[in-house]
N, C-alpha and C. Protein backbone atom coordinates (compact mmCIF):
# COMPACT_ATOMS: atom_id res chain seq x y z
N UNK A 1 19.34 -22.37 -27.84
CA UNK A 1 20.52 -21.94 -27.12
C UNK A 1 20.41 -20.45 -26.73
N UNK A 2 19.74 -19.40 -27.41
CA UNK A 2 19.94 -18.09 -27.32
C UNK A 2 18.22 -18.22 -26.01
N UNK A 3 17.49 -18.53 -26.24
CA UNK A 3 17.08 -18.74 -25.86
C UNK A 3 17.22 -18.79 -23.85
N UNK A 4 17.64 -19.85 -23.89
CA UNK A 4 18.03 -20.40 -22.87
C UNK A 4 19.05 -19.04 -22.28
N UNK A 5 19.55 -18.89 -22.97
CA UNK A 5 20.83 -17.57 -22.95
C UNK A 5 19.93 -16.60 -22.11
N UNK A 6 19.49 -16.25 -23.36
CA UNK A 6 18.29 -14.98 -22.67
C UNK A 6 17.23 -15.03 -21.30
N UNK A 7 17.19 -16.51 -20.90
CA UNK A 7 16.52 -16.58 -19.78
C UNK A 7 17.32 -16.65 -18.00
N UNK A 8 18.53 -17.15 -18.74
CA UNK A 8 19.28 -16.73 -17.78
C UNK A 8 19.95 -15.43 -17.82
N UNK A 9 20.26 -14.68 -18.29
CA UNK A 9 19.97 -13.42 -18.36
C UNK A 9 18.82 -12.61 -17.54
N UNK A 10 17.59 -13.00 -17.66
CA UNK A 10 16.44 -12.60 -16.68
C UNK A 10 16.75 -12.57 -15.52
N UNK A 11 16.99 -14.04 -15.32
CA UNK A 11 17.26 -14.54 -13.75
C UNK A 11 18.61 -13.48 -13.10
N UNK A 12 19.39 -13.35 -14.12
CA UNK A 12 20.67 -12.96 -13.62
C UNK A 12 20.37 -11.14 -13.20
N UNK A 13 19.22 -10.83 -13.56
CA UNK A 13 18.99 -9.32 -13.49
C UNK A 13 17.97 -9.00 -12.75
N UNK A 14 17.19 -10.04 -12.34
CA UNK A 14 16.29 -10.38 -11.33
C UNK A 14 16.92 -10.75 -9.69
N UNK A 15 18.22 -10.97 -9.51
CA UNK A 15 19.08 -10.89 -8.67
C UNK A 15 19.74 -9.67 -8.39
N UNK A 16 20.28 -9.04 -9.60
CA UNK A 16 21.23 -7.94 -9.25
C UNK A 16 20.25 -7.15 -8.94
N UNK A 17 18.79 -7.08 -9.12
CA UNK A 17 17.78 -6.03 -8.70
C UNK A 17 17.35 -6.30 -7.08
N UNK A 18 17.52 -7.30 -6.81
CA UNK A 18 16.44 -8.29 -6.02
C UNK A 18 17.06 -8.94 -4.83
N UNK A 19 18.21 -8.76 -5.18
CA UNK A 19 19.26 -9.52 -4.02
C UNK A 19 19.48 -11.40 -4.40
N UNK A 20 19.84 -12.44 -4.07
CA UNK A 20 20.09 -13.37 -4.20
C UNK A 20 18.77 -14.08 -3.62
N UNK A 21 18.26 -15.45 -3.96
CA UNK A 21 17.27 -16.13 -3.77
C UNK A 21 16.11 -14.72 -3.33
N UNK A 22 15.77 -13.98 -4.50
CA UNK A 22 14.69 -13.64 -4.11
C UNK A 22 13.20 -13.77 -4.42
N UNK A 23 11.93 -13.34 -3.23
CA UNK A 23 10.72 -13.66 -2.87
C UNK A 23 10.44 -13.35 -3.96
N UNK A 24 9.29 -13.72 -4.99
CA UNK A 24 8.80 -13.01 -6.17
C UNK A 24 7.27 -13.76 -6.35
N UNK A 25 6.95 -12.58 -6.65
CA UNK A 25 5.37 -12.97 -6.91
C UNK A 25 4.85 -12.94 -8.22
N UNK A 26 4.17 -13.70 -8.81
CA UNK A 26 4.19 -13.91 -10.27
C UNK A 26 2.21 -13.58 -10.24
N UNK A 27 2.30 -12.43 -11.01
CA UNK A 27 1.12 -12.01 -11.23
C UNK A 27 0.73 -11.47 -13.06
N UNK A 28 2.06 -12.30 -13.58
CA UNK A 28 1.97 -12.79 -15.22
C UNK A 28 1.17 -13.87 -15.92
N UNK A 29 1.89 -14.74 -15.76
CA UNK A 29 1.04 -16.28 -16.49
C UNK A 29 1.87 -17.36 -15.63
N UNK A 30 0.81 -18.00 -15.91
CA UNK A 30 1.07 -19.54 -15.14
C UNK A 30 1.99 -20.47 -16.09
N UNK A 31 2.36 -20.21 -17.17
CA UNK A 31 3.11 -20.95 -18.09
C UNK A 31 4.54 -20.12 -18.17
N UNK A 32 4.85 -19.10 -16.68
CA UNK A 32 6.10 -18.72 -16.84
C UNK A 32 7.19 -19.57 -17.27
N UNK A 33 8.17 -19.71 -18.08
CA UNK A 33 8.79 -20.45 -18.14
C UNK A 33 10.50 -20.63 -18.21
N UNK A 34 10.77 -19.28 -17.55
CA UNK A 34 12.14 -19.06 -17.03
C UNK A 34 12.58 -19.77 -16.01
N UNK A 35 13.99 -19.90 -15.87
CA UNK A 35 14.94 -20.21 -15.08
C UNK A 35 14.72 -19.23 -13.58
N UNK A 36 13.85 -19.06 -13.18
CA UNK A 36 13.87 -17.82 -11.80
C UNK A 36 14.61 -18.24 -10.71
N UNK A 37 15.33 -17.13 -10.34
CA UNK A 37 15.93 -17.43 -8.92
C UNK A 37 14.77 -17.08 -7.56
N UNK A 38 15.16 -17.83 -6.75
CA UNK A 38 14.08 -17.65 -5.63
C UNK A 38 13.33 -18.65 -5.55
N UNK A 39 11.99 -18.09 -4.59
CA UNK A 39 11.00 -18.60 -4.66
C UNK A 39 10.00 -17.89 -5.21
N UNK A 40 8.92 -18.11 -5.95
CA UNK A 40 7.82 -18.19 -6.69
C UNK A 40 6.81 -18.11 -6.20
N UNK A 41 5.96 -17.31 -5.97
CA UNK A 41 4.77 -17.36 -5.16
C UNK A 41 3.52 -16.88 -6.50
N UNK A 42 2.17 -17.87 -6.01
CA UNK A 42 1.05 -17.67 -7.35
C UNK A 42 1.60 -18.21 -8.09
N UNK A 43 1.24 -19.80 -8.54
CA UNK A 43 1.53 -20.10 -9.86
C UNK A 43 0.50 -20.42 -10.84
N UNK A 44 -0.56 -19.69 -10.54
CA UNK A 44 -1.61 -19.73 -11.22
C UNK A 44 -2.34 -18.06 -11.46
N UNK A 45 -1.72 -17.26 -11.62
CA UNK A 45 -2.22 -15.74 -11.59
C UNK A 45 -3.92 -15.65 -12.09
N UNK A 46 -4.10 -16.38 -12.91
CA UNK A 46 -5.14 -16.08 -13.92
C UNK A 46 -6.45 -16.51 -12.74
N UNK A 47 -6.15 -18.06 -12.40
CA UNK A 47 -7.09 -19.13 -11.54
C UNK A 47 -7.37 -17.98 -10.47
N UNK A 48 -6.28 -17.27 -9.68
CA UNK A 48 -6.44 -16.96 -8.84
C UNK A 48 -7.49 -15.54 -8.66
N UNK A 49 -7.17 -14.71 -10.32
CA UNK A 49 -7.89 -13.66 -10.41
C UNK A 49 -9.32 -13.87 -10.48
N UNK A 50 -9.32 -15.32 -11.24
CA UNK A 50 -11.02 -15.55 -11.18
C UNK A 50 -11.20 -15.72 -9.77
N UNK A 51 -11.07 -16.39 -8.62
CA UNK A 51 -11.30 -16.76 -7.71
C UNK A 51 -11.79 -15.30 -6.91
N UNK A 52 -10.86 -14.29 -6.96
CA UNK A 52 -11.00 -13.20 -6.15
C UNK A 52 -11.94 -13.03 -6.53
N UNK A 53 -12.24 -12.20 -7.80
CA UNK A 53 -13.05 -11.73 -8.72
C UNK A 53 -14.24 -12.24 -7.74
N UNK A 54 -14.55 -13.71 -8.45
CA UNK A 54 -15.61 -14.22 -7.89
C UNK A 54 -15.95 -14.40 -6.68
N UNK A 55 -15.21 -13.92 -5.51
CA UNK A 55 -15.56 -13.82 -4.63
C UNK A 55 -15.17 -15.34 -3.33
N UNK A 56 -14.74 -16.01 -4.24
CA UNK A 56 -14.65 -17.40 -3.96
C UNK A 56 -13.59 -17.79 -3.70
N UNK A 57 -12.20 -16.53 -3.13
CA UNK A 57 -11.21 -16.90 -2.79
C UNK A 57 -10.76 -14.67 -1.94
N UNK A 58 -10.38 -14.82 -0.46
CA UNK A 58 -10.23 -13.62 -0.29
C UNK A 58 -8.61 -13.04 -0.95
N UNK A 59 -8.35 -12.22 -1.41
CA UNK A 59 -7.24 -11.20 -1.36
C UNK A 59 -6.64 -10.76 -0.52
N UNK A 60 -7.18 -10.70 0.45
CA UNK A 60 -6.53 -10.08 1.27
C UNK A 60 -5.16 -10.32 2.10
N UNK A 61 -5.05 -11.88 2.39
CA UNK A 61 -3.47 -12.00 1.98
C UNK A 61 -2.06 -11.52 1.21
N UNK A 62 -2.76 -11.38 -0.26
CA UNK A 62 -1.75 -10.97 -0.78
C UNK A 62 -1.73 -9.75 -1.33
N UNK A 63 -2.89 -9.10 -0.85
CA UNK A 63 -2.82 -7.75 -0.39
C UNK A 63 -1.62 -6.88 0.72
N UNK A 64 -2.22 -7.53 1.80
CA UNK A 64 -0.98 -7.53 3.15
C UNK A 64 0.36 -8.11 2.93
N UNK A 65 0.36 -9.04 2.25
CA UNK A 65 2.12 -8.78 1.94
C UNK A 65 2.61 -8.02 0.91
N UNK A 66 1.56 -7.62 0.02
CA UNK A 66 2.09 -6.04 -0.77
C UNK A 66 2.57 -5.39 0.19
N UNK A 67 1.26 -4.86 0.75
CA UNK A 67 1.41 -3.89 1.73
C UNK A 67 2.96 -3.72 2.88
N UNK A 68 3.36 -4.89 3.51
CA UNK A 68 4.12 -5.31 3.98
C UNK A 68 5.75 -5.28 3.61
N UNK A 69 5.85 -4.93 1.86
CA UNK A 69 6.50 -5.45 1.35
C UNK A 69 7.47 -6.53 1.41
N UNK A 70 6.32 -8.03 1.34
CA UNK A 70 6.92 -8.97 1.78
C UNK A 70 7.61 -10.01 0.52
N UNK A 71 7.73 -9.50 -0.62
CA UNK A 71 7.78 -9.81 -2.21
C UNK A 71 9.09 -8.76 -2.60
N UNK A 72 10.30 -9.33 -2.71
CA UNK A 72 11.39 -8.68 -3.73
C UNK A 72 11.30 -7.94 -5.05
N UNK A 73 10.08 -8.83 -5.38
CA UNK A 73 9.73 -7.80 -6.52
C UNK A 73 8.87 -8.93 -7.36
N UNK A 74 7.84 -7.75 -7.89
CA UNK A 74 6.84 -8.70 -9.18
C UNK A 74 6.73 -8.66 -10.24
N UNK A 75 6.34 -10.16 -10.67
CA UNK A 75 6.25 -10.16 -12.36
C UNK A 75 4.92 -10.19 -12.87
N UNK A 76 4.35 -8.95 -13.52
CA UNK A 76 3.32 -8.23 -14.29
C UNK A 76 3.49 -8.19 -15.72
N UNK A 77 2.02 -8.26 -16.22
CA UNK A 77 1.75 -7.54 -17.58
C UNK A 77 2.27 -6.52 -17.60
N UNK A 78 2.40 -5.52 -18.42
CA UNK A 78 2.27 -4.26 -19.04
C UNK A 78 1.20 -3.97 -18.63
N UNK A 79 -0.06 -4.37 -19.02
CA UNK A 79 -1.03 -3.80 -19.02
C UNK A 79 -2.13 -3.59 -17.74
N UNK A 80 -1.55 -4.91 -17.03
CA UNK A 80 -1.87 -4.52 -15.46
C UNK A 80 -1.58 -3.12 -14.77
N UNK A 81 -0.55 -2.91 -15.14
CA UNK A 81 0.05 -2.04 -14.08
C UNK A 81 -0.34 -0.78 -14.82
N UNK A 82 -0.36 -1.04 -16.57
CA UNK A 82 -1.30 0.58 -17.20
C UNK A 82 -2.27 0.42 -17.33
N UNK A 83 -3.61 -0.65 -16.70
CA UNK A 83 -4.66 -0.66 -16.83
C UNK A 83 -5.10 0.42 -15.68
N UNK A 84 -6.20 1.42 -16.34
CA UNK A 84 -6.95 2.35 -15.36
C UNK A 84 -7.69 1.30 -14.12
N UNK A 85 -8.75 0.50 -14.89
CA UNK A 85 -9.28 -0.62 -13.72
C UNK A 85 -8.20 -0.82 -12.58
N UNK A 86 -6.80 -1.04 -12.78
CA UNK A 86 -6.24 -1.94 -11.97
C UNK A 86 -5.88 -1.07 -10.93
N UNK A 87 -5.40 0.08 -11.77
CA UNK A 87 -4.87 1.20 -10.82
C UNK A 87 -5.21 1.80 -9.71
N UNK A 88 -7.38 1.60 -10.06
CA UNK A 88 -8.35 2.25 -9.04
C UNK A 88 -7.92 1.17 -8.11
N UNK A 89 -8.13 0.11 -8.48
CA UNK A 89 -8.30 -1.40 -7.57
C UNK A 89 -7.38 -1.57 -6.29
N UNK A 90 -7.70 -2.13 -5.56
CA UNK A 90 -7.03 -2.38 -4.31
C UNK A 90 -5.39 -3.30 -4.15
N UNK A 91 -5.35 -4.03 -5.50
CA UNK A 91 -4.31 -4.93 -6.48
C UNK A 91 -3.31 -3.66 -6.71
N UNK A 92 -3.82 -2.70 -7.42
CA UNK A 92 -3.31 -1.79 -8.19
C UNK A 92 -2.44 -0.88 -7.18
N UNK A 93 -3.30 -0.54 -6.19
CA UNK A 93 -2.69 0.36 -5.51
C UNK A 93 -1.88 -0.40 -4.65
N UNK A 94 -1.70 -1.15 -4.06
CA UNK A 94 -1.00 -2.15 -3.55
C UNK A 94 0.31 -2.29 -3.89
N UNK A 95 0.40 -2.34 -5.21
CA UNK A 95 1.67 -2.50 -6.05
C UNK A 95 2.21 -1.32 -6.29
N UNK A 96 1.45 -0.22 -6.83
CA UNK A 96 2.27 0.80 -7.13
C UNK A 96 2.31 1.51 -5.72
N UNK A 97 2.12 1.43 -4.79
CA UNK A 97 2.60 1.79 -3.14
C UNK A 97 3.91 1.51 -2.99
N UNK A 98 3.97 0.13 -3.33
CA UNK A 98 5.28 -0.47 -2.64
C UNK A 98 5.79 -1.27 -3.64
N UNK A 99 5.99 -1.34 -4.47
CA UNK A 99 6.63 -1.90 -5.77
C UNK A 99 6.47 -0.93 -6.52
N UNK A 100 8.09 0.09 -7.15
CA UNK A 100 8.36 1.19 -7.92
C UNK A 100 8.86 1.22 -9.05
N UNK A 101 10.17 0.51 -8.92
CA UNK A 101 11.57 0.57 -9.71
C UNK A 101 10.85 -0.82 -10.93
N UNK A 102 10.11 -0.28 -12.25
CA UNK A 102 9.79 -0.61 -12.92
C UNK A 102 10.99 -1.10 -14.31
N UNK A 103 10.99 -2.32 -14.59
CA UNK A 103 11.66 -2.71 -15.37
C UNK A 103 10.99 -3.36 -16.60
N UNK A 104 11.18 -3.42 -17.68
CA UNK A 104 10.87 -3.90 -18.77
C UNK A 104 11.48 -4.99 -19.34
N UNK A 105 10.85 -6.54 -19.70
CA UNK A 105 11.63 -7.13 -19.90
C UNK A 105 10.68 -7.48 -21.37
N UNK A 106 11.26 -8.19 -22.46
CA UNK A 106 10.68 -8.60 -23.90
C UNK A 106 9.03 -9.51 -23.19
N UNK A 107 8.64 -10.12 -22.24
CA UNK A 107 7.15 -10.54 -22.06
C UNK A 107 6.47 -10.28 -21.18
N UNK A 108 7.35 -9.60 -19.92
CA UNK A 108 6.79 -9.07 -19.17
C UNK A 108 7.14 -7.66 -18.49
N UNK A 109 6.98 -7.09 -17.29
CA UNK A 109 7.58 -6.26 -16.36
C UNK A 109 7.56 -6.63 -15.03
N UNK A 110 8.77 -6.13 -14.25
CA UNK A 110 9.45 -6.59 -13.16
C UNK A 110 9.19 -5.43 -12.36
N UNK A 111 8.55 -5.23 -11.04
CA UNK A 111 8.55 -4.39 -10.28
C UNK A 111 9.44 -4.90 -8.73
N UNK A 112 10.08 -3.76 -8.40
CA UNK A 112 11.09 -4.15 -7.65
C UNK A 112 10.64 -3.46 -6.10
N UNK A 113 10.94 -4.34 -5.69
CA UNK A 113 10.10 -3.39 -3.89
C UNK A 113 10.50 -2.12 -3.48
N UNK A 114 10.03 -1.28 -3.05
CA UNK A 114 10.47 0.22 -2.39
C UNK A 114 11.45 0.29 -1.59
């Protein structure tokens, strides 16, 4: 029950940040398992990082809608966004360009568009 409590709670602060049904890009885990308002984009963060990585899927899409700021706001590690690697990276800078207003939530962080 608290549970459940607490996830709508997310959702409910993921709106007042974000506006109503908002775009969100999930660059956490694929086993998100909140109540989110919106739509959901990447439901596989991890699959997808191998793919880039390997070369075997381009970025550059969701690069350009960083860029674009075409995403209400994203859901990140911690450690993405304080990883040095990520920061140099084209991912990294992408996000911290245009996704600022950094929020902290108990499993993840919420970056909110510029």
């Amino acid at each position: 029950r608290q549970n459940m409590a607490s996830a709508l709670a997310v959702a409910g602060e993921f709106e007042r940040l974000s506006g109503p049904h908002p775009r969100l890009l999930n660059l956490y885990y694929a086993g998100l398992s909140y109540p989110l308002p919106g739509e959901l984009y990447i439901s596989d963060p991890f699959l997808y990082s191998l793919l880039w990585n390997a070369g075997k899927l381009d970025p550059a899409p969701v690069l350009a809608d960083l860029a674009a700021r075409a995403y209400d706001g994203v859901i990140v590690s911690a450690d993405l966004v304080d990883s040095p690697e990520t920061r140099s990276g084209s991912l990294g800078r992408a996000l911290l360009e245009n996704y600022g207003d950094r929020r902290h939530f108990p499993e993840f962080d919420y970056l909110v568009r510029k």
